[in-house]
Every structure is written in structure tokens, then in C-alpha cells.
N, C-alpha and C. Protein backbone atom coordinates (compact mmCIF):
# COMPACT_ATOMS: atom_id res chain seq x y z
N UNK A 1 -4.99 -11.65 2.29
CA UNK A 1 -4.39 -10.43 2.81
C UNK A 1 -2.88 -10.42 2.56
N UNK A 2 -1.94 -11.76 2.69
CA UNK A 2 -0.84 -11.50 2.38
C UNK A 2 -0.47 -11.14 1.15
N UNK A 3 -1.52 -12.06 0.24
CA UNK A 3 -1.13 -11.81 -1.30
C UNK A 3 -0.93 -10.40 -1.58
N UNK A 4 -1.85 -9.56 -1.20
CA UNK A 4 -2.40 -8.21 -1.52
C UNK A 4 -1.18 -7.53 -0.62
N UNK A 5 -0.53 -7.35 0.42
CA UNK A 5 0.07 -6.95 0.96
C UNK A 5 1.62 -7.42 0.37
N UNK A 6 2.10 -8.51 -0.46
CA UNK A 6 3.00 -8.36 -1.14
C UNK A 6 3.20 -7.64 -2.58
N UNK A 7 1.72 -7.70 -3.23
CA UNK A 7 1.48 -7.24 -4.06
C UNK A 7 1.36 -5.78 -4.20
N UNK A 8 1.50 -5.12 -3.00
CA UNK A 8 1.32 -3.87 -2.90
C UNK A 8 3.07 -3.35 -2.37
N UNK A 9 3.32 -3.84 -1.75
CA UNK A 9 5.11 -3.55 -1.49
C UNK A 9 5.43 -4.22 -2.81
N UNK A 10 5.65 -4.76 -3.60
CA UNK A 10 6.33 -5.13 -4.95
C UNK A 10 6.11 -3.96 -6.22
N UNK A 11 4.40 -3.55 -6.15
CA UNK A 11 3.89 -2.77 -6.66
C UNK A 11 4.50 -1.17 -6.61
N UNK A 12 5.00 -1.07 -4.83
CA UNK A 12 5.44 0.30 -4.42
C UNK A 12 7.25 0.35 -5.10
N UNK A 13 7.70 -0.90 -5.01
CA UNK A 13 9.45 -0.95 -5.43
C UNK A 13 9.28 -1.14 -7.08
N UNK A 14 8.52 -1.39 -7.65
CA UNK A 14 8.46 -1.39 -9.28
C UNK A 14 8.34 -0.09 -9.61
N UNK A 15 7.34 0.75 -8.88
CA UNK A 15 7.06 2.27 -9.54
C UNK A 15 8.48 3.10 -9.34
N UNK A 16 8.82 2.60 -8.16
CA UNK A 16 9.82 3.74 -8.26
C UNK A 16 11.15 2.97 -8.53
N UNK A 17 11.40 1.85 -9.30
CA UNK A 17 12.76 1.81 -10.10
C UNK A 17 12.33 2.42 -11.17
N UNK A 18 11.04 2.25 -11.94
CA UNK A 18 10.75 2.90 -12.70
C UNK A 18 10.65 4.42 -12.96
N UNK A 19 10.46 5.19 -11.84
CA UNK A 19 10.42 6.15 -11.35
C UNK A 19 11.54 7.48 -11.50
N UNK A 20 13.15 5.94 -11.15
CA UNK A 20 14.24 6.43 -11.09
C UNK A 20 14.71 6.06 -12.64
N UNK A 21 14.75 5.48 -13.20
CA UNK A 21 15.10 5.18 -14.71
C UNK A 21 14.00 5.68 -15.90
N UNK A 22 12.79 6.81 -15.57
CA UNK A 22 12.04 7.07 -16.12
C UNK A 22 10.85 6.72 -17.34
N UNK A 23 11.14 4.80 -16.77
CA UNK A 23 10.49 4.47 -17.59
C UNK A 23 8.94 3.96 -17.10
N UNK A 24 7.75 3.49 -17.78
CA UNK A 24 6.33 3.48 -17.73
C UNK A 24 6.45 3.28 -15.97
N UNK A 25 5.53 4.01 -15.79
CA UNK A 25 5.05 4.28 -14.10
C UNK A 25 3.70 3.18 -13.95
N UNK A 26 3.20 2.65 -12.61
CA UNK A 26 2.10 2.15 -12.08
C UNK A 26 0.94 3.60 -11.46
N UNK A 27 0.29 3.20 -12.43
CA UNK A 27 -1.07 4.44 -11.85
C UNK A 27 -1.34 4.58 -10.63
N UNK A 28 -1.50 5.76 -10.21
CA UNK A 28 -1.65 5.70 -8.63
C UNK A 28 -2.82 5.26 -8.24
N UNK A 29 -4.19 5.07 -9.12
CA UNK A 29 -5.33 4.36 -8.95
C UNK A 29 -5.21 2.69 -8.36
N UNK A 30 -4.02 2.20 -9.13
CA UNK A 30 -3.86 0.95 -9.23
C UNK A 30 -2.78 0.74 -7.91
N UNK A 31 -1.74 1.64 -7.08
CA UNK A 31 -1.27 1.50 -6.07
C UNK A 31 -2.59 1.56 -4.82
N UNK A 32 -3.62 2.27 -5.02
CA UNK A 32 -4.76 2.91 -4.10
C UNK A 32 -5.20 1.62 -3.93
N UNK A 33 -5.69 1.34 -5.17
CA UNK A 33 -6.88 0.16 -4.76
C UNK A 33 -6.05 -1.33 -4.42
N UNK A 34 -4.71 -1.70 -4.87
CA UNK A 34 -3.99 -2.98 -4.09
C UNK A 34 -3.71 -2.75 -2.48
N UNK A 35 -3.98 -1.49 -2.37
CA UNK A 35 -3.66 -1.28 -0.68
C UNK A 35 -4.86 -0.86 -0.09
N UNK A 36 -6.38 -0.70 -0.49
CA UNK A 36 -7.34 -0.70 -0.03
C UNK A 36 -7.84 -2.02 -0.07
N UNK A 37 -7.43 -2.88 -0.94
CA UNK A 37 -8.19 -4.55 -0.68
C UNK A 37 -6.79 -4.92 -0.34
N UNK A 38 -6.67 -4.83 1.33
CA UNK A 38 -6.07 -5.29 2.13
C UNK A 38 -4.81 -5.72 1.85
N UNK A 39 -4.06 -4.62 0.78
CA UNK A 39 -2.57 -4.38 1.02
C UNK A 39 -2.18 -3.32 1.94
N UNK A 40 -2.60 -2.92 2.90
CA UNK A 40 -2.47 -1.80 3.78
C UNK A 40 -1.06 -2.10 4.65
N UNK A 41 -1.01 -3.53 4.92
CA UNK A 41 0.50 -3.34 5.02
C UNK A 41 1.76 -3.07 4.35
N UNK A 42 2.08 -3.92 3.22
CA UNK A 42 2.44 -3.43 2.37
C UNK A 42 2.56 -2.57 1.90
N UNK A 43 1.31 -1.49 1.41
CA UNK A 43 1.59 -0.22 1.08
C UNK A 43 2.31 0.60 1.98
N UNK A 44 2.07 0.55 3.34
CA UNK A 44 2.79 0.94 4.14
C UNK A 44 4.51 0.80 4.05
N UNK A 45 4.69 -0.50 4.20
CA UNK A 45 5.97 -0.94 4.49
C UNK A 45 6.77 -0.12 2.89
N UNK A 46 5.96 -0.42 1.78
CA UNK A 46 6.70 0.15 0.58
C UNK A 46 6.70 1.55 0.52
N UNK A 47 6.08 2.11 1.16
CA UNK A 47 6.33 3.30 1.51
C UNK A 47 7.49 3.83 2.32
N UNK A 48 7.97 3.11 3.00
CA UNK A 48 8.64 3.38 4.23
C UNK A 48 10.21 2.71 3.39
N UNK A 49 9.96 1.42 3.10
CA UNK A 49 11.24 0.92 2.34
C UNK A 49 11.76 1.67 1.26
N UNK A 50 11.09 1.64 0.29
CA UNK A 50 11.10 2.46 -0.82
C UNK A 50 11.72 4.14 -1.19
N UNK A 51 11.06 4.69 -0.09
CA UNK A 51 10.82 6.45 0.61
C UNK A 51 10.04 6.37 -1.14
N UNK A 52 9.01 6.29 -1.25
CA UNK A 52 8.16 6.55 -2.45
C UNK A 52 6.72 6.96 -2.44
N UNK A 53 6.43 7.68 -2.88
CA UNK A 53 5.06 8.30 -2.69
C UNK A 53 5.48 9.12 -1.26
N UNK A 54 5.99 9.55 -0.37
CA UNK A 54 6.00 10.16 0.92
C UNK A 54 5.64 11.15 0.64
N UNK A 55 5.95 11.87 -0.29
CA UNK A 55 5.25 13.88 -0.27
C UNK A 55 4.10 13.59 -1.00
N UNK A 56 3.35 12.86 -0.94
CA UNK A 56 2.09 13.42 -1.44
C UNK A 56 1.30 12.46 -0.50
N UNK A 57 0.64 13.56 0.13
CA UNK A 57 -0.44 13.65 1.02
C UNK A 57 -1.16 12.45 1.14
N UNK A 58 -1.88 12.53 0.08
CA UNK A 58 -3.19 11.48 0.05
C UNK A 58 -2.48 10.24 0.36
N UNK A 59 -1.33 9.96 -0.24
CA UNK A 59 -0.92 8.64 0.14
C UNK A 59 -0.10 8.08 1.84
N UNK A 60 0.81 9.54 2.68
CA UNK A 60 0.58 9.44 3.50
C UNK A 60 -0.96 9.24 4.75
N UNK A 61 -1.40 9.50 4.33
CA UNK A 61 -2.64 9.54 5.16
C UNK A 61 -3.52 8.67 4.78
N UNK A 62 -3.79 8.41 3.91
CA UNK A 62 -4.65 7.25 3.25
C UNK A 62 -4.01 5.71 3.55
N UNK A 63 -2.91 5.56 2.93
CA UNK A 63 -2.45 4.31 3.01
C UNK A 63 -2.33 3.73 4.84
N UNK A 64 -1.74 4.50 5.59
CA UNK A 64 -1.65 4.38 6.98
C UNK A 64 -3.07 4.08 7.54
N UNK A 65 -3.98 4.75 7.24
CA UNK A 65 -5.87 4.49 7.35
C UNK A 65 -6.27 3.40 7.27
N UNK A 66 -5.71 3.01 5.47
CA UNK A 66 -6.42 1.93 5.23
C UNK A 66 -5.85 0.66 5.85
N UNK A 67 -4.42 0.40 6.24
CA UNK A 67 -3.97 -0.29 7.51
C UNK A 67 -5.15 -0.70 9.00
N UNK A 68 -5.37 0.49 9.29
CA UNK A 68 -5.79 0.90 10.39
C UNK A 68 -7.20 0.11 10.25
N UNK A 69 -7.81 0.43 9.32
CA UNK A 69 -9.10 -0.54 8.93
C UNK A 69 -8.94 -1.50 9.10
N UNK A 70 -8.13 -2.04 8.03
CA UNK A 70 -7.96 -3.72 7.45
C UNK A 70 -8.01 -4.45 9.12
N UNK A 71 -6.74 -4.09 10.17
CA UNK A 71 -6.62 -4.52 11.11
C UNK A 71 -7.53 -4.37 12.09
N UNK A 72 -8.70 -3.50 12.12
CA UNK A 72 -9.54 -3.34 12.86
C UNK A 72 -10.68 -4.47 12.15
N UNK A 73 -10.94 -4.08 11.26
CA UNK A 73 -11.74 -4.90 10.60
C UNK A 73 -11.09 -6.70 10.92
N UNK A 74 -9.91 -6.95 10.81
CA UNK A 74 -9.41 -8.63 11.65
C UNK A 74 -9.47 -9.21 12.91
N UNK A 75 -9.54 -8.14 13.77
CA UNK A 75 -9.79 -8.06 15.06
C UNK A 75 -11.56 -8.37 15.34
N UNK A 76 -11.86 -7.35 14.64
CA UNK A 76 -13.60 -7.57 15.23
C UNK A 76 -14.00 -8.72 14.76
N UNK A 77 -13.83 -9.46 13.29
CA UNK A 77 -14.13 -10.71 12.82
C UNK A 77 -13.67 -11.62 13.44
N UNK A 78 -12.11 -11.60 14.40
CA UNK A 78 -11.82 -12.28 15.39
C UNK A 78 -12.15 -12.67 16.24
N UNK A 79 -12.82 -11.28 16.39
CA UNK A 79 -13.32 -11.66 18.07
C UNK A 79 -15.10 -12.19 18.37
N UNK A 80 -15.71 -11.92 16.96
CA UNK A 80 -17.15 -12.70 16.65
C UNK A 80 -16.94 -13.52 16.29
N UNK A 81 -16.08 -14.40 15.94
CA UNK A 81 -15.96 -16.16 15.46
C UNK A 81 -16.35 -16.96 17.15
């Protein structure tokens, strides 16, 4: 989970230097799915650090979700061990 959660804030600050110097972008497929296999923090936090991806929808609402999972999903496996 940490890997994926650095990998997804590194992922969010690469697109948008790139972003700002207009050179090759990270697919938003490939930001989706490092923050659905449990970069949900990360995506978050690079969202928030970054201010990147914020106006578009799907990624406010999605990325914050898939947080919301991941950590629900750690908790319940927590609490059945």
C-alpha cells in the first residue's frame, strides 16, 4: 500500500511538471488504476499538493472513494485477524 501510494503522489507531481512545460503527459487510465490498487492516499495527497487534476470531476470524487475503500477495506481485515 505504501509503494502504490508513493507511486501515485510521484505519478500526480510528474504529470503536471509535465503538464506545465507541455511535455508527454501520464494517461489518466494509468493515474486511475495506481490509485485504485491502493494508492488512494497518495492520489489524494497529489491532488491536494500538486492542485492537479481538481476540475475534473471523476477524479475529485473517485480518487477520495477509492481512499475511503482501501481504508475500510484495512480496518475490516483488521479487525477479522
Amino acid at each position: 500500500m505504501a509503494i502504490m501510494g508513493i507511486a501515485a503522489f510521484a505519478l500526480m507531481g510528474y504529470d503536471k511538471n509535465q503538464a506545465k512545460k507541455h511535455g508527454r503527459r501520464v494517461p489518466e487510465k494509468t493515474l486511475f488504476l495506481v490509485t485504485a490498487l491502493f494508492g488512494g492516499l497518495g492520489g489524494v495527497l497529489g491532488m491536494s499538493v500538486f492542485r492537479h487534476k481538481t476540475k475534473h470531476w471523476y477524479f475529485v470524487v473517485f480518487f477520495p472513494l477509492f481512499l475511503v475503500i482501501q481504508v475500510g477495506l484495512i480496518v475490516f481485515l483488521s479487525l477479522k485477524v
